[in-house]
PDB file of N, CA and C in Angstrom:
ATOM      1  N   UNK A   1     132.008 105.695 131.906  1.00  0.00           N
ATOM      2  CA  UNK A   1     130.855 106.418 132.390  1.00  0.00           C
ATOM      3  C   UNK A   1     130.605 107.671 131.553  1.00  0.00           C
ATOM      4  N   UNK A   2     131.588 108.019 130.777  1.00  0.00           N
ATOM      5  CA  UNK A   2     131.585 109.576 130.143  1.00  0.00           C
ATOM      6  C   UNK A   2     130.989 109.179 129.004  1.00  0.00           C
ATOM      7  N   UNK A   3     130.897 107.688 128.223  1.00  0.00           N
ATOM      8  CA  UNK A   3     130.094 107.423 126.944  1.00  0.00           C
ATOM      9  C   UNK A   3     128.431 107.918 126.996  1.00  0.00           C
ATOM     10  N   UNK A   4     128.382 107.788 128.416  1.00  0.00           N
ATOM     11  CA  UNK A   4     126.542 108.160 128.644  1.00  0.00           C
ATOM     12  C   UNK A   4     126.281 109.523 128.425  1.00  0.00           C
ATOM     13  N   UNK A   5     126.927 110.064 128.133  1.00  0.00           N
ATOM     14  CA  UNK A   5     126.951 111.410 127.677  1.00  0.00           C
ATOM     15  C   UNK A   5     126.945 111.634 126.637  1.00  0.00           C
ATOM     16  N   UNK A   6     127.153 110.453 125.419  1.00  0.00           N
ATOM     17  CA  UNK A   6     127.010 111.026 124.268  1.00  0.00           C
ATOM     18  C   UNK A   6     125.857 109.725 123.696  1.00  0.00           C
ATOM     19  N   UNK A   7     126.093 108.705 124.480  1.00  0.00           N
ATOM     20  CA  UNK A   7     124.837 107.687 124.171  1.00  0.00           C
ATOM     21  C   UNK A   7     123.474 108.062 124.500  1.00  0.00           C
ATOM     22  N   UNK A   8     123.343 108.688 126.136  1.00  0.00           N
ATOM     23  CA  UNK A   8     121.545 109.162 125.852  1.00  0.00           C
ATOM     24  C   UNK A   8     121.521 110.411 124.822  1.00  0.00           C
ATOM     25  N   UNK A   9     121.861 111.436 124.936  1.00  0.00           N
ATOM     26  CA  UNK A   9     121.604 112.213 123.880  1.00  0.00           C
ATOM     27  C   UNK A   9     121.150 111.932 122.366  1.00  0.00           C
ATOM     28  N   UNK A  10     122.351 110.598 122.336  1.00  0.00           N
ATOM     29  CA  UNK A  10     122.091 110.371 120.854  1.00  0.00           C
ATOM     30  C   UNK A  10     121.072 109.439 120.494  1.00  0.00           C
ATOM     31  N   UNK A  11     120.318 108.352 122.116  1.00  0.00           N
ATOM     32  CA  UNK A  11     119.268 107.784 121.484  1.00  0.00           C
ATOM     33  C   UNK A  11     118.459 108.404 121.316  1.00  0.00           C
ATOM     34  N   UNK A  12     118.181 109.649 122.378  1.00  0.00           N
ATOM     35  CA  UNK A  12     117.005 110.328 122.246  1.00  0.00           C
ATOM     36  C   UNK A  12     116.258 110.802 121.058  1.00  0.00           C
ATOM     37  N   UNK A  13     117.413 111.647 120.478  1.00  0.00           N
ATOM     38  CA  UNK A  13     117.270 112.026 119.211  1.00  0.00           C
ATOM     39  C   UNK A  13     117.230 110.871 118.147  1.00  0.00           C
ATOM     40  N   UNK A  14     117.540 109.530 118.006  1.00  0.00           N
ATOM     41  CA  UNK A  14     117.397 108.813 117.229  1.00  0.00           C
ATOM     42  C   UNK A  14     115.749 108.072 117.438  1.00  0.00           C
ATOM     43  N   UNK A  15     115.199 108.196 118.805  1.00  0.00           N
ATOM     44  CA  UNK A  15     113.945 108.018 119.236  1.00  0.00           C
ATOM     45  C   UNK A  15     112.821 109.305 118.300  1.00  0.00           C
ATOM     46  N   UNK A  16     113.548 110.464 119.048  1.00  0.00           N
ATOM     47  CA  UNK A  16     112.387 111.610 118.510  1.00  0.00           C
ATOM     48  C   UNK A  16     112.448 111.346 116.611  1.00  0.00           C
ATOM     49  N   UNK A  17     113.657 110.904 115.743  1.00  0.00           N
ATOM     50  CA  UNK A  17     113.172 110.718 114.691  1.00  0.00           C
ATOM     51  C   UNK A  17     112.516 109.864 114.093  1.00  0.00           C
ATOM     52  N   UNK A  18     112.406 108.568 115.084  1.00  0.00           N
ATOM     53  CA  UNK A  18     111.668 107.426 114.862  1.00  0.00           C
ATOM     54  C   UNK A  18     109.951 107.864 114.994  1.00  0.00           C
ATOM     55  N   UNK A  19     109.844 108.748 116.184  1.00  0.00           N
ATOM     56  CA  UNK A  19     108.165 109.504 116.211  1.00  0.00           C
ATOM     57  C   UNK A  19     108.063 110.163 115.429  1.00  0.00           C
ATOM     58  N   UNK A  20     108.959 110.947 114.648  1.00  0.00           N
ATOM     59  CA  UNK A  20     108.289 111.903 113.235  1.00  0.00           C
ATOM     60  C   UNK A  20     108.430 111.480 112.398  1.00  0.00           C
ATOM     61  N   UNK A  21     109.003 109.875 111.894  1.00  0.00           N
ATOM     62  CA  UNK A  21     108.796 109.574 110.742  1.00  0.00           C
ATOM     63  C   UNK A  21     107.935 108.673 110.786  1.00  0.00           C
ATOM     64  N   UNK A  22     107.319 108.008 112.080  1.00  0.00           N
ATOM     65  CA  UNK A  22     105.762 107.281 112.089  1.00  0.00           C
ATOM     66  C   UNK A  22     104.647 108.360 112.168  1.00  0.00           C
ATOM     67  N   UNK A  23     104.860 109.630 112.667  1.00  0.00           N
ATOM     68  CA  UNK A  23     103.550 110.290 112.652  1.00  0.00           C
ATOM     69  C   UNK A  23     103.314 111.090 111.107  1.00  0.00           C
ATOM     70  N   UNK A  24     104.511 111.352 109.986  1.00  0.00           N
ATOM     71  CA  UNK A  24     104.471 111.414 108.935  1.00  0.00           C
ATOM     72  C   UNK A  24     104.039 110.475 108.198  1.00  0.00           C
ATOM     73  N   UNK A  25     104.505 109.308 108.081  1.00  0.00           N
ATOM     74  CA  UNK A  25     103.623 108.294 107.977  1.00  0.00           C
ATOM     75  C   UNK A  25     101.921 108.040 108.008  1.00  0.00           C
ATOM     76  N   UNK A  26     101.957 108.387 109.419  1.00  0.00           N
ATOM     77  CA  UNK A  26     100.756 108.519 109.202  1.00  0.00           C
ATOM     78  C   UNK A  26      99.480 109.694 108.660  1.00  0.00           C
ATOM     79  N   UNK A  27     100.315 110.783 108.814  1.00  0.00           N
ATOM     80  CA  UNK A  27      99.669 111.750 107.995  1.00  0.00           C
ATOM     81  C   UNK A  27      99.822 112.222 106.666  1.00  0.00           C
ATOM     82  N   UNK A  28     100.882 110.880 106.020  1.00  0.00           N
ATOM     83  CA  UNK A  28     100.586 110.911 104.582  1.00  0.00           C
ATOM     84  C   UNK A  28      99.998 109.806 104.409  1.00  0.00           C
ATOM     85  N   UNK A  29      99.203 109.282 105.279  1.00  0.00           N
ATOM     86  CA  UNK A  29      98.359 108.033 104.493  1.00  0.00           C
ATOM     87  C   UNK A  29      98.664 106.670 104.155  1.00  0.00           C
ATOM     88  N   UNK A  30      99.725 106.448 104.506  1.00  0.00           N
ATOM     89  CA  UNK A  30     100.620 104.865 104.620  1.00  0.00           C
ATOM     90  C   UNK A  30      99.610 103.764 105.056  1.00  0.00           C
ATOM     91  N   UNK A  31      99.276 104.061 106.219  1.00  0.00           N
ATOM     92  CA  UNK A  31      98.684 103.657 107.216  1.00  0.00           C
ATOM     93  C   UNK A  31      96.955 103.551 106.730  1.00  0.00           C
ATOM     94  N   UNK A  32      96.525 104.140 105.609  1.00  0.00           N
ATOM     95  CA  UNK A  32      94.894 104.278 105.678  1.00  0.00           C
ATOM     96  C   UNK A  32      94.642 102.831 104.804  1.00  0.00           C
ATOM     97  N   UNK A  33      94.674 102.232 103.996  1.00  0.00           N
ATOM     98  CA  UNK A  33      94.426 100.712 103.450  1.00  0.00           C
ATOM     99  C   UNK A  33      95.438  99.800 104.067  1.00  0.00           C
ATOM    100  N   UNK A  34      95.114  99.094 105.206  1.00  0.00           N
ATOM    101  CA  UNK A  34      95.837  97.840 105.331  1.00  0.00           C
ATOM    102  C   UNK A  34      95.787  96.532 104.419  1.00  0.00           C
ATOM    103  N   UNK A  35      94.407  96.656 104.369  1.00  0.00           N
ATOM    104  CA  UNK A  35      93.806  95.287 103.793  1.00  0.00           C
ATOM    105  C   UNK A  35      93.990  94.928 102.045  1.00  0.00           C
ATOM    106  N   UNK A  36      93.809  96.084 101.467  1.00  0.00           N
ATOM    107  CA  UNK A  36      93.820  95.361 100.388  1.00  0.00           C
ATOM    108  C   UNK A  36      95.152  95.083  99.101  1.00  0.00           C
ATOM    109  N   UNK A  37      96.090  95.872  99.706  1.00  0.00           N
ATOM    110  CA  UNK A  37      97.897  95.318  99.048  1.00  0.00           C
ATOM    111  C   UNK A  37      97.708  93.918  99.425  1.00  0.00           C
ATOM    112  N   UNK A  38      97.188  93.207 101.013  1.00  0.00           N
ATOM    113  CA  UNK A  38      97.265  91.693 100.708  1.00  0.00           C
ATOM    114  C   UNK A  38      96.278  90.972  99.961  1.00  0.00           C
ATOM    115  N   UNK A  39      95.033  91.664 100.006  1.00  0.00           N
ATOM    116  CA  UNK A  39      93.952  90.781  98.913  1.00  0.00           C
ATOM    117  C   UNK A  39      94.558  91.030  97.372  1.00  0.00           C
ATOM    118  N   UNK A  40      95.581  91.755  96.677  1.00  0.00           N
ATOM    119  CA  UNK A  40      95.521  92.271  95.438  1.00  0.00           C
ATOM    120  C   UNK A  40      96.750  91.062  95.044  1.00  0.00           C
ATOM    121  N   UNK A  41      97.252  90.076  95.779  1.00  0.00           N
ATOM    122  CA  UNK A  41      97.814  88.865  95.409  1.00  0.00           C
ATOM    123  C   UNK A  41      97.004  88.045  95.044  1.00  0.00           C
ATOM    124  N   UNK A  42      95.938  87.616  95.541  1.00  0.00           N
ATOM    125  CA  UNK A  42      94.893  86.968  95.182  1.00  0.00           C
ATOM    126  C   UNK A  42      93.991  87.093  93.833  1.00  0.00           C
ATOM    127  N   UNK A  43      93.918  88.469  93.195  1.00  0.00           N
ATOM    128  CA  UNK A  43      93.239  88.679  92.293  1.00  0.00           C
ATOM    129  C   UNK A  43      93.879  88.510  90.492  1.00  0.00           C
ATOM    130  N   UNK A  44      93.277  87.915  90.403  1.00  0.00           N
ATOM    131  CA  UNK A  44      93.943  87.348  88.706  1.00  0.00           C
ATOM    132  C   UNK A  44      93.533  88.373  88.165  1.00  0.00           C
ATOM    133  N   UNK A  45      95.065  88.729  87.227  1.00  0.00           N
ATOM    134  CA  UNK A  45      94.933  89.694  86.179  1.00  0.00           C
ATOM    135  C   UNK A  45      94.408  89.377  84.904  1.00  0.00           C
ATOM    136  N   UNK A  46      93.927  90.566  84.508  1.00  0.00           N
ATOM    137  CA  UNK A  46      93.077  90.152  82.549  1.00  0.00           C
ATOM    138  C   UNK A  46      94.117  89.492  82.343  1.00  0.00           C
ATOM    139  N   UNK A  47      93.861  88.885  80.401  1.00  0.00           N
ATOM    140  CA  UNK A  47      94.729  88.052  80.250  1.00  0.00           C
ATOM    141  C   UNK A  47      95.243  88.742  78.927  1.00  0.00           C
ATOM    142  N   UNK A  48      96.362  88.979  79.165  1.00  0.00           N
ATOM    143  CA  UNK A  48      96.976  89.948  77.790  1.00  0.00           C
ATOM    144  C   UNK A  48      96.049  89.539  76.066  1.00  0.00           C
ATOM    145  N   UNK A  49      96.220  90.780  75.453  1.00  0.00           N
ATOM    146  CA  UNK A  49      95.508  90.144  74.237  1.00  0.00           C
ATOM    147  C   UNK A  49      96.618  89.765  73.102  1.00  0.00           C
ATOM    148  N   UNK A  50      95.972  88.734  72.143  1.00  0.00           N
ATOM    149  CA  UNK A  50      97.079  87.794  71.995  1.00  0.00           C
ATOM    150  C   UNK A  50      97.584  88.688  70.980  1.00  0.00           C
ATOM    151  N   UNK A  51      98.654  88.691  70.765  1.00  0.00           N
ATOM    152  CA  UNK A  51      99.162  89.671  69.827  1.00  0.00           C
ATOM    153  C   UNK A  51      99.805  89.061  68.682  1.00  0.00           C
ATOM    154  N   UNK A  52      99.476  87.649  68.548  1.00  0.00           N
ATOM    155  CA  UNK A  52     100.285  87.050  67.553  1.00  0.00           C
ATOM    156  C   UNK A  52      99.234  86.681  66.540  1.00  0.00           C
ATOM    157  N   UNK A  53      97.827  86.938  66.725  1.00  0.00           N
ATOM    158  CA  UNK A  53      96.951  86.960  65.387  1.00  0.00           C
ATOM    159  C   UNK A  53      97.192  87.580  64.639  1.00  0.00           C
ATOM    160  N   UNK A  54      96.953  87.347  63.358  1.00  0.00           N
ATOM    161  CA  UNK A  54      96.995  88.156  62.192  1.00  0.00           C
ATOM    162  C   UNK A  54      95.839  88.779  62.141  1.00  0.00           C
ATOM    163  N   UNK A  55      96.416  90.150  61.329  1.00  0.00           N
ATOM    164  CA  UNK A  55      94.996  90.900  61.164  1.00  0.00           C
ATOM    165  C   UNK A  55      93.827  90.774  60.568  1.00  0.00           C
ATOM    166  N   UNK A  56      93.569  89.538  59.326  1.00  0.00           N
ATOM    167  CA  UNK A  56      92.353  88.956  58.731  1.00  0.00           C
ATOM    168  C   UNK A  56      91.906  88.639  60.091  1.00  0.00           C
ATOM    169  N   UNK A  57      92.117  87.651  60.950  1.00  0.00           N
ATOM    170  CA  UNK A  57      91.879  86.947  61.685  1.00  0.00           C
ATOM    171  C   UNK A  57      91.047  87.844  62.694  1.00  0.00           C
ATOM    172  N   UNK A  58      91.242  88.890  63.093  1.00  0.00           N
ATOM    173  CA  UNK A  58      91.258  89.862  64.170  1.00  0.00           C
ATOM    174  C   UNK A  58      89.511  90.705  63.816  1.00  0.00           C
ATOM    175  N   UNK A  59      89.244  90.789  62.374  1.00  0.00           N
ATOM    176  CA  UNK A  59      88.524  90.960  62.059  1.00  0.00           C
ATOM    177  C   UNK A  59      88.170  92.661  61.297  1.00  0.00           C
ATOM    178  N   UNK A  60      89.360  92.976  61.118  1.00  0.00           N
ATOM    179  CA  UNK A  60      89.489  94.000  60.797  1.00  0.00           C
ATOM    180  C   UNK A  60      90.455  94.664  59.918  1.00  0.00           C
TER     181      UNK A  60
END
């Protein structure tokens, strides 16, 4: 029975840091684009330029 004495205390405080590191979170902006980190899988990147032409070739 004497563990509850050091168990609520210590969730509490493991609670209150769980609320200041979501409300930091959210007031650094974590939280403001949901959407597009998952659309930016979808989007095809340029396509490297080829670097194995020779320079006659290249035009310059």
């Amino acid at each position: 029975m004497s563990i509850l004495y050091v168990l609520i205390p210590l969730g509490l405080v493991l609670v209150a840091f769980g609320a200041w590191a979501f409300f930091w979170a959210v007031g650094s902006g974590q939280f403001d684009d949901l959407d597009t980190p998952g659309w930016s899988v979808l989007v095809d990147e340029e396509q490297p330029k080829d670097a194995t032409k020779r320079p006659e070739e290249t035009g310059t």
